[in-house]
Protein backbone atom coordinates (compact mmCIF):
# COMPACT_ATOMS: atom_id res chain seq x y z
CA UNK A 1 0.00 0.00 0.00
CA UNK A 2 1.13 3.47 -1.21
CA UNK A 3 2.01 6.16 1.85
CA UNK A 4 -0.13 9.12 1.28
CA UNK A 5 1.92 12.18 0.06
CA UNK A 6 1.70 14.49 3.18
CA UNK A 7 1.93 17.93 2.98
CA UNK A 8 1.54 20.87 5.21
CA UNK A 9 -0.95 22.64 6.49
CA UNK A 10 -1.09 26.15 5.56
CA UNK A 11 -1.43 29.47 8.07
CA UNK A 12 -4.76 30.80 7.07
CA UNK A 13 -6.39 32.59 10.14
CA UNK A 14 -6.51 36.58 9.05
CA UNK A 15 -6.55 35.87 5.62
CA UNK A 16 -9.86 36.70 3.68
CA UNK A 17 -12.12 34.08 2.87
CA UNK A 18 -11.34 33.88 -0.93
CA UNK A 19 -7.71 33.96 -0.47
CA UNK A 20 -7.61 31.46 2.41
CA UNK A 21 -9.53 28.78 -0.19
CA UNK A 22 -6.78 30.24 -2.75
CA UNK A 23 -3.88 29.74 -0.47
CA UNK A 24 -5.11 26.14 0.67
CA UNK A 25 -5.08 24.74 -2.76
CA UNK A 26 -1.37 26.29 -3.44
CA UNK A 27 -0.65 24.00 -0.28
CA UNK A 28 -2.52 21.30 -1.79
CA UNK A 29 -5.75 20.96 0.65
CA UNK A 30 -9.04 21.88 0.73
CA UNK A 31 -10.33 25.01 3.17
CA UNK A 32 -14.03 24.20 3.92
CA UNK A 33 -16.69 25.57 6.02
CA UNK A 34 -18.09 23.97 8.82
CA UNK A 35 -21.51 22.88 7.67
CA UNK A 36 -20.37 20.81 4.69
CA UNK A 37 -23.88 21.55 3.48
CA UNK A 38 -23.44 24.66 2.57
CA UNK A 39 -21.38 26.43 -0.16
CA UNK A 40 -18.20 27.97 0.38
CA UNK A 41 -18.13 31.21 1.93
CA UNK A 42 -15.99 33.71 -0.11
CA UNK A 43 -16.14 36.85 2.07
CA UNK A 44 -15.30 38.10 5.59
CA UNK A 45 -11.71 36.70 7.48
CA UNK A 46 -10.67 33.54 9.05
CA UNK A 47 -10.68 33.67 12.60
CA UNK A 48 -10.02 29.67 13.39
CA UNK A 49 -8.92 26.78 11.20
CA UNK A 50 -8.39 22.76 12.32
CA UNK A 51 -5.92 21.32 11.90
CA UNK A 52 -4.07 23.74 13.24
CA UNK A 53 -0.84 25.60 10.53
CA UNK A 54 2.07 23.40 10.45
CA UNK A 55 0.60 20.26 11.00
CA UNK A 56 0.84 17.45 8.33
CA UNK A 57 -2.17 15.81 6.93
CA UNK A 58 -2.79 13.66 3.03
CA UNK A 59 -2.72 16.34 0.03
CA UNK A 60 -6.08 16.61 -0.72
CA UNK A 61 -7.46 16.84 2.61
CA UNK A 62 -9.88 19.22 4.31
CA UNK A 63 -8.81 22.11 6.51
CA UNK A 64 -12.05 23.54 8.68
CA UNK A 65 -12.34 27.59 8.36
CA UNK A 66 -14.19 29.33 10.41
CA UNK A 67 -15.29 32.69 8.73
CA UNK A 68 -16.53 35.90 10.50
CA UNK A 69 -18.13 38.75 8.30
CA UNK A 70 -15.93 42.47 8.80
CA UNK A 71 -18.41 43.65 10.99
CA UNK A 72 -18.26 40.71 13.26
CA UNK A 73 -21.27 38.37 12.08
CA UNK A 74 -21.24 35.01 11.70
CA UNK A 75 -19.94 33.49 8.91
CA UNK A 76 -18.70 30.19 7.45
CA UNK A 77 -21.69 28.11 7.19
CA UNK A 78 -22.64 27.58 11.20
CA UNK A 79 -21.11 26.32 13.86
CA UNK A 80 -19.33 28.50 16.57
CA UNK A 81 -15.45 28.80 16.57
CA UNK A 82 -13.76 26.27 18.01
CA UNK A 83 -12.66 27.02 21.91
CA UNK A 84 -10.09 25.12 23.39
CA UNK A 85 -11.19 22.23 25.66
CA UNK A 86 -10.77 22.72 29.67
CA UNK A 87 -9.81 20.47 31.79
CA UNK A 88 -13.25 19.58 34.24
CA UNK A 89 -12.89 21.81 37.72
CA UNK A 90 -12.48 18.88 40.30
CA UNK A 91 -13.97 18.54 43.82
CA UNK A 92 -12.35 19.50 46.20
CA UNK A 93 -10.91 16.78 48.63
CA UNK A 94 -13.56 15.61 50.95
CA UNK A 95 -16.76 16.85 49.46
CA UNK A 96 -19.30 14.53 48.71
């Protein structure tokens, strides 16, 4: 079996929509909303992509964008931006 030609993923948070998409298929990958039901949004900036920049994945793959309109509406098909998980608080010793 063939090892899948890995490339790198590409910086594309603060980039406008239309040049993230163009930028992600210069890296060879695929930027794509969210909602994979809806079509790709060309305006407003990236504000969060997974996988994160620098990260390898196959050529061909998809890269998540997260879009936000200029004057801070949503954008990018639904879905929130991604938050970092936290750990869960813990009880304190003895509480029950």
């Amino acid at each position: 079996m063939k090892t899948p030609d890995l490339v790198l993923v590409p910086a594309l948070v603060g980039l406008g929509a239309a040049q993230a998409h163009e930028v992600a298929m210069a890296a060879r990958v695929v930027a794509v909303d969210p909602d994979p039901d809806t079509p790709p949004t060309l305006t407003g900036t990236v504000v969060a992509q997974r996988p994160e920049p620098g990260n390898r994945i196959p050529a061909g793959d998809a890269v998540t964008v997260w879009i936000e309109d200029a004057d801070g509406g949503g954008g990018g098909g639904g879905g929130g931006v991604p938050q970092p998980e936290s750990p869960s608080p813990k009880d304190p010793a003895g509480v029950k």
